[in-house]
Protein backbone atom coordinates (compact mmCIF):
# COMPACT_ATOMS: atom_id res chain seq x y z
CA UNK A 1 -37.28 -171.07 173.63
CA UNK A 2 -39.95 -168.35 174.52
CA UNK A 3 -43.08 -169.88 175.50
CA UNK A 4 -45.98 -168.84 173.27
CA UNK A 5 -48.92 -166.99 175.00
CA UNK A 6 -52.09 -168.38 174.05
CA UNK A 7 -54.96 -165.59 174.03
CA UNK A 8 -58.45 -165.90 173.56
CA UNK A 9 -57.68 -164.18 169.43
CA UNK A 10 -54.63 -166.92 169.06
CA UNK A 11 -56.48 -169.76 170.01
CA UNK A 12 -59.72 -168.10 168.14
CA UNK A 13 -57.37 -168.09 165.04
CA UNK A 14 -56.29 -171.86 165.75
CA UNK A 15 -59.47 -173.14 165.23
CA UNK A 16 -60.13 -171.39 162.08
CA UNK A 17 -56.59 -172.55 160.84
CA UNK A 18 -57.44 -176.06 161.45
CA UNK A 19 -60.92 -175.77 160.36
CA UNK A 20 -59.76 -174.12 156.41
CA UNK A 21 -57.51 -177.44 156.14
CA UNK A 22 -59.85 -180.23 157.62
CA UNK A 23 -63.76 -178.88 157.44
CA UNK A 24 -63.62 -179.46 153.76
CA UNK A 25 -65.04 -181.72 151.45
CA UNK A 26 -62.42 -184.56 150.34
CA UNK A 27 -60.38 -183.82 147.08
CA UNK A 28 -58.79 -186.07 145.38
CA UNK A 29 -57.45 -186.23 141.85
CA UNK A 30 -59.01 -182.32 141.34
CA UNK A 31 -62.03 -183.96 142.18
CA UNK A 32 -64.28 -182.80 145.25
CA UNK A 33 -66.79 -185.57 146.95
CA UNK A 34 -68.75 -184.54 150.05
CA UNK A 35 -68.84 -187.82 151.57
CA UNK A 36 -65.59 -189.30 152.92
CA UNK A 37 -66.87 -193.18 152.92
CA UNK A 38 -66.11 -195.31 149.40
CA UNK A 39 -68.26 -198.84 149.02
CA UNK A 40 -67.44 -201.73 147.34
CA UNK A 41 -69.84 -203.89 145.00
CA UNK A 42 -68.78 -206.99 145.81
CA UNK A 43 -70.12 -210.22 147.83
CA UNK A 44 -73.89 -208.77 147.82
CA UNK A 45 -76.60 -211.53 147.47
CA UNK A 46 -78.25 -209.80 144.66
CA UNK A 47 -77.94 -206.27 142.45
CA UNK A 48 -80.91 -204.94 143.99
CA UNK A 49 -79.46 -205.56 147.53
CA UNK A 50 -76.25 -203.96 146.26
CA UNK A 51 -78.12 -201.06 145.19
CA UNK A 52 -79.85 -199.96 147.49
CA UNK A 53 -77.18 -200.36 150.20
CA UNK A 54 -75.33 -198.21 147.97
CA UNK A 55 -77.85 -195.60 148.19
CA UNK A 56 -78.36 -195.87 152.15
CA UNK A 57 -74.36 -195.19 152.42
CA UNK A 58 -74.41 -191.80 150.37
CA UNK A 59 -71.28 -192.54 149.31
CA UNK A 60 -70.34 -190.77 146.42
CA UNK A 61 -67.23 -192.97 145.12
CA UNK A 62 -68.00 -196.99 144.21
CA UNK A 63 -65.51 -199.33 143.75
CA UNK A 64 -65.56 -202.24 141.00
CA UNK A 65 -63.26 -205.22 140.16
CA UNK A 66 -62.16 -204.86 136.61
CA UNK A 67 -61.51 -208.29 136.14
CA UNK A 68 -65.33 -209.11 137.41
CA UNK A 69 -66.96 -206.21 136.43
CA UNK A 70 -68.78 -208.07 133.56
CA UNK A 71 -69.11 -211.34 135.30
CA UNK A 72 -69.98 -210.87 138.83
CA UNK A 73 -71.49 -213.76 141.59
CA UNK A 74 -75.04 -213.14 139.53
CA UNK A 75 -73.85 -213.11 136.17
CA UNK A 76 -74.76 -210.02 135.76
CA UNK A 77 -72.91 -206.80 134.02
CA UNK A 78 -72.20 -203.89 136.69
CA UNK A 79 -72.24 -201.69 134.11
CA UNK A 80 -76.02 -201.67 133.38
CA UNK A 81 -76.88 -202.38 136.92
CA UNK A 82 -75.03 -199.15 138.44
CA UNK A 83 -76.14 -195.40 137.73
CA UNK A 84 -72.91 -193.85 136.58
CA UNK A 85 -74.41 -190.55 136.56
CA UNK A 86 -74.89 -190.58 140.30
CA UNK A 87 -71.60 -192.36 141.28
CA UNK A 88 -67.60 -191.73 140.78
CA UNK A 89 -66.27 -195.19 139.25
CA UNK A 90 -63.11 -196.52 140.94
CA UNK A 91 -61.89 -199.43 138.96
CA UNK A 92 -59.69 -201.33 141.16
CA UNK A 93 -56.98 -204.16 139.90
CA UNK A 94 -58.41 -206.90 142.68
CA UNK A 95 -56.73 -210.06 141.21
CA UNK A 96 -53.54 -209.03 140.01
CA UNK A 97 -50.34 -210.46 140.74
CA UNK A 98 -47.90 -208.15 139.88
CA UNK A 99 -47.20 -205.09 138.50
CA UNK A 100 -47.34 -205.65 134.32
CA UNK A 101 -50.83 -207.26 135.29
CA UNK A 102 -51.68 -204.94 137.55
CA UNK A 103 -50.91 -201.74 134.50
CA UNK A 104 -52.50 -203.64 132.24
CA UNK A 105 -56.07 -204.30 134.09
CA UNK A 106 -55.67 -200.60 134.82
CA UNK A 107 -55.70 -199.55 131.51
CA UNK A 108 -59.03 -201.67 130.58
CA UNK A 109 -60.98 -200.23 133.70
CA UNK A 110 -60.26 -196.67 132.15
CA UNK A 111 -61.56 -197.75 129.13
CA UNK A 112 -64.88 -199.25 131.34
CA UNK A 113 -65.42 -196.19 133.02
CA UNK A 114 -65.38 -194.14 129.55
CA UNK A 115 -68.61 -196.82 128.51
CA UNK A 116 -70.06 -195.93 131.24
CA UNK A 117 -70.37 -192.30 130.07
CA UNK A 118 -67.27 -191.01 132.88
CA UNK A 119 -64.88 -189.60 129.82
CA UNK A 120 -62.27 -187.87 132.59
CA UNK A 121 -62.30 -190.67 134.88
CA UNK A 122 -58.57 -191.50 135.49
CA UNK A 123 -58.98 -192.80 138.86
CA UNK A 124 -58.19 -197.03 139.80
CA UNK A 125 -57.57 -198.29 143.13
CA UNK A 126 -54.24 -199.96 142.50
CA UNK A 127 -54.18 -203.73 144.61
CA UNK A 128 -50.87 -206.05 143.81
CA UNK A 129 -51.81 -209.14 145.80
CA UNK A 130 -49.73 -212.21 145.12
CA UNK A 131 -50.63 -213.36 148.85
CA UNK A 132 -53.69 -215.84 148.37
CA UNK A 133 -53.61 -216.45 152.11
CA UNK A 134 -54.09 -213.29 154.00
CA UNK A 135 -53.99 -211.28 150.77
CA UNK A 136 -51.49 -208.71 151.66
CA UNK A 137 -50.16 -206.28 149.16
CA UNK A 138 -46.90 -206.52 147.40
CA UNK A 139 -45.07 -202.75 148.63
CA UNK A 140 -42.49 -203.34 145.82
CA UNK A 141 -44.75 -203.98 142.94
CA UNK A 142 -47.47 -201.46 144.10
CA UNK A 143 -44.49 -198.72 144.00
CA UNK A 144 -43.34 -200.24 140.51
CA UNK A 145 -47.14 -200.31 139.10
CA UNK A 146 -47.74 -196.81 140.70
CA UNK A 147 -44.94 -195.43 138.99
CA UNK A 148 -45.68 -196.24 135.68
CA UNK A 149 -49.56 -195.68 135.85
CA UNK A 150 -48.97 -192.02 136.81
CA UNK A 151 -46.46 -191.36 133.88
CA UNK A 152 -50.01 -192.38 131.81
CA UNK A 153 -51.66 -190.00 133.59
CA UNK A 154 -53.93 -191.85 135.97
CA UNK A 155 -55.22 -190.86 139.43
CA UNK A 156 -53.77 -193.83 141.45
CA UNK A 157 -54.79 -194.83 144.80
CA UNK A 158 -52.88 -197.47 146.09
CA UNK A 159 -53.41 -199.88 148.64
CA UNK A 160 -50.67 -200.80 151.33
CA UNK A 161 -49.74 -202.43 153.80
CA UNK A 162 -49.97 -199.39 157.15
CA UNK A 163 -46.19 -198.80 156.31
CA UNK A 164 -45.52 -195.36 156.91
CA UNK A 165 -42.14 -195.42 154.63
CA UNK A 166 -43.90 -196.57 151.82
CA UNK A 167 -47.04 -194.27 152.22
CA UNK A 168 -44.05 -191.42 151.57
CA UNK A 169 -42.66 -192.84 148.41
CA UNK A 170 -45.91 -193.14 146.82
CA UNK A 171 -46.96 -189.54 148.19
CA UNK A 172 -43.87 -188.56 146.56
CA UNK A 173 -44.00 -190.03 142.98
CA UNK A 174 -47.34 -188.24 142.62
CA UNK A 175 -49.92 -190.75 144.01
CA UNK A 176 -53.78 -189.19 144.95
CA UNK A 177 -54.06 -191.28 148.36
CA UNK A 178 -52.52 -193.75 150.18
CA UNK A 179 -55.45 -196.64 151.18
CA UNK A 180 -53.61 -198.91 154.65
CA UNK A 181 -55.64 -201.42 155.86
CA UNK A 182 -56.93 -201.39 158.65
CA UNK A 183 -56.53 -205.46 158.84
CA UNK A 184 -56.72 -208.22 156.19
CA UNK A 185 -59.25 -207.80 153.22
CA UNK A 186 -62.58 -209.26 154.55
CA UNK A 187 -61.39 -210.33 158.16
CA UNK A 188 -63.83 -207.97 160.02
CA UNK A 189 -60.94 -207.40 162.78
CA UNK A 190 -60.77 -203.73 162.44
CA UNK A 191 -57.94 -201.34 162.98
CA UNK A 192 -54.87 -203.47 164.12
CA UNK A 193 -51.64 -201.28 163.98
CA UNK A 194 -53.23 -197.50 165.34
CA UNK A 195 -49.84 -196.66 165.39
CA UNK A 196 -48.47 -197.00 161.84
CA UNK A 197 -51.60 -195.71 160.90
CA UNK A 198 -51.42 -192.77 162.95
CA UNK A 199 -47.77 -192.26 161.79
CA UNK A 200 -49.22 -192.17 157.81
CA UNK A 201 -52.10 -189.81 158.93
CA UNK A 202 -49.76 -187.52 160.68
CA UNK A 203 -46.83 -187.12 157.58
CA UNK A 204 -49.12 -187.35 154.83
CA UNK A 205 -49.69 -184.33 152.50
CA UNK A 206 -52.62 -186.73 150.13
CA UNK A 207 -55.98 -188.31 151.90
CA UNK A 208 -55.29 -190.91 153.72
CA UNK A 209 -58.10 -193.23 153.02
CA UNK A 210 -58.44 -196.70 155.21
CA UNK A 211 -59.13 -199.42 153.33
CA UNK A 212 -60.11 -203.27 154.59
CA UNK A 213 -60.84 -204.35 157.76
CA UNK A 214 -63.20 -202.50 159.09
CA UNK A 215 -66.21 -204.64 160.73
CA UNK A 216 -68.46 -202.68 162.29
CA UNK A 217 -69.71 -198.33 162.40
CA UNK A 218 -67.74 -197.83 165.58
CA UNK A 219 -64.24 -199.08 163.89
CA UNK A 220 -64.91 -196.64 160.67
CA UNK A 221 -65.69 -194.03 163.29
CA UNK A 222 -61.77 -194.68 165.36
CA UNK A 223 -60.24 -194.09 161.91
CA UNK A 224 -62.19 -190.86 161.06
CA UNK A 225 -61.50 -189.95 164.76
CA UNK A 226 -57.73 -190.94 164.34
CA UNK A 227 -57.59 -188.12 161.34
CA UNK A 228 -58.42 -190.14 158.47
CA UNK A 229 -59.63 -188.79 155.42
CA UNK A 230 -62.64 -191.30 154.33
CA UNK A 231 -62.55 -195.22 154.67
CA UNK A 232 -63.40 -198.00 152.14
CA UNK A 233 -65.67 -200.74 153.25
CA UNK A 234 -67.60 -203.85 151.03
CA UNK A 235 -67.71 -206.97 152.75
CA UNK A 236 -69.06 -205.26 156.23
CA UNK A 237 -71.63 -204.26 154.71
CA UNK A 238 -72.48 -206.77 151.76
CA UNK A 239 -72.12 -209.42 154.70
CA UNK A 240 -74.11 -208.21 157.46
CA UNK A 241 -77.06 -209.91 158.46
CA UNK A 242 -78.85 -206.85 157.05
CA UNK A 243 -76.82 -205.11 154.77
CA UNK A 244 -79.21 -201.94 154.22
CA UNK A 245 -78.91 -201.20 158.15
CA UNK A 246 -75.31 -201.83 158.37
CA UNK A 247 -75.19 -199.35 155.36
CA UNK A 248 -76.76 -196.72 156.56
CA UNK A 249 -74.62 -197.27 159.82
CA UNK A 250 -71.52 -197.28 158.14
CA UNK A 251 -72.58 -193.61 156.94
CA UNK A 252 -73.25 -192.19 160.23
CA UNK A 253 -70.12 -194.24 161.85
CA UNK A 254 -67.69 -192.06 159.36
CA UNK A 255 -69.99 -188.38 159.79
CA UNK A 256 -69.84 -189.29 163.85
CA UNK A 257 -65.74 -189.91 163.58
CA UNK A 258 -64.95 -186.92 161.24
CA UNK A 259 -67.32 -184.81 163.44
CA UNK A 260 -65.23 -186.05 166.27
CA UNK A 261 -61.63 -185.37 164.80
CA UNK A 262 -62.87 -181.82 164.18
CA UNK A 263 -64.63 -181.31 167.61
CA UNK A 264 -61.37 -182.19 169.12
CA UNK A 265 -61.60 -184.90 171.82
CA UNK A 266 -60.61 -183.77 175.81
CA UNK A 267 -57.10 -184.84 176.87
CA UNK A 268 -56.91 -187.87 178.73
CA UNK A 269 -56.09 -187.44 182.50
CA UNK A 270 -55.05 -189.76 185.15
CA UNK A 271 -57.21 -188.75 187.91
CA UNK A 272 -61.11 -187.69 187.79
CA UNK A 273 -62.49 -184.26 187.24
CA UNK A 274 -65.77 -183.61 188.12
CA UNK A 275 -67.86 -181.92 185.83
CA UNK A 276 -69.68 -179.36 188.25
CA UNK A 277 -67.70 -176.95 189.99
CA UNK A 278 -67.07 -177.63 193.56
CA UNK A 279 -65.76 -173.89 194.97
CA UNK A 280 -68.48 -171.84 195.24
CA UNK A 281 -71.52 -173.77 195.75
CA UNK A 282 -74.37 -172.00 198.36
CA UNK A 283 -76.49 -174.31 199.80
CA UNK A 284 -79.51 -172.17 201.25
């Protein structure tokens, strides 16, 4: 095979190649959102802590529990505590079982994100969960669920298990994203299997969004720098001693990452190279 000859103008052209498909803003759904990290709204000690750690993230897309969204920790309705004019609803099935639950909470947080004023809002983060234990999702009801939601013309983002096979099969029945975790829903352990992960970055033609896990700025900042398209984070931040730092962290932990991924890190060499020259050098 001829070698290729890399010239200043090829590798010029390179750049701008990889810049036109990755220094974008994030699409999904025909939607564009300039920040690539999605918060939950659970677990917060009050709405006005929730709030305003919303705000400090600049996050753009906000996730809500269907089945709580009306009777949250505080009694209180998200609906009238949340400006829907300033954030993308994603109605997520948290607390379904299966897939004909799973469809059918789907359909009601459509209907909630038409009250609150979002008339085109398709979107729901699809979770199967039967495990109670380490809540893991079910891959063979997600696919079933997924199926059927996009023949009703939703924008479904499901969440897996970092199981590259599967990430394909729902890429290829028409799914927006594919969410892996990173690790278990709330654990705080951050990004356990790189590899899978890497493997679903690496074949997937939809965002690949990383979803649970995720503990601390520097772990949302190895999945950006990994390739990831945006991350999904609640209980890091609803949990942290202060959430409206960790918040704000959180943002600059995914800007630092992506910044990273598009920089282009150095290769990694087994023995040391200093960084000034050593030919050369006049000592007067």
């Amino acid at each position: 095979m001829k070698k290729e000859i890399v010239t200043p103008l090829t590798k010029e052209l390179k750049i701008k190649d990889f810049k036109m498909k990755y220094d974008s803003s994030l699409q999904i759904g025909g939607k564009s959102f300039s920040s690539r990290l999605m918060v939950g709204t659970g677990k917060y000690t009050s709405s006005e802590v929730m709030i305003e750690s919303l705000s400090n993230t600049e996050a753009e897309i906000v996730t809500v529990a269907v089945r709580r969204i009306q009777n949250n920790q505080n009694g209180e309705n998200l609906l009238e505590k949340i400006d829907w004019g300033k954030f993308w609803m994603l109605p997520n099935t948290a607390g379904c079982t299966n897939s004909d639950e799973a469809v059918r909470i789907a359909i009601l947080g459509r209907e909630l994100a038409k009250l609150s004023g979002q008339e085109e809002n398709n979107f729901v983060k699809l979770e199967v969960i039967p495990d109670k234990k380490y809540l893991l999702p079910d891959p063979i009801e997600t696919l079933k669920a997924a199926e059927i939601l996009i023949k009703k013309d939703f924008i479904v983002l499901p969440y897996i298990n970092a199981d590259p096979i599967l990430a394909i099969k729902l890429e290829e029945i028409g799914c927006s994203t594919v969410m892996p975790l990173g690790s278990p829903i709330g654990s705080g352990q951050g990004l356990l299997n790189l590899s899978n992960i890497s493997i679903i970055i690496e074949n997937s033609n939809i965002p690949v969004i990383i979803d649970a896990g995720i503990g601390v700025p520097s772990e949302a900042s190895q999945a950006m720098e990994l390739g990831a398209d945006g991350v999904l984070i609640n209980s890091a931040i609803a949990l942290a001693k202060n959430p409206l730092k960790m918040a704000k962290a959180m943002n600059y932990g995914v800007k630092a990452g992506r910044d990273a991924f598009l920089a282009g890190r150095i290769e990694k060499q087994k023995l040391a190279s200093a960084s000034s020259p050593d030919k050369n050098i006049s000592i007067k």
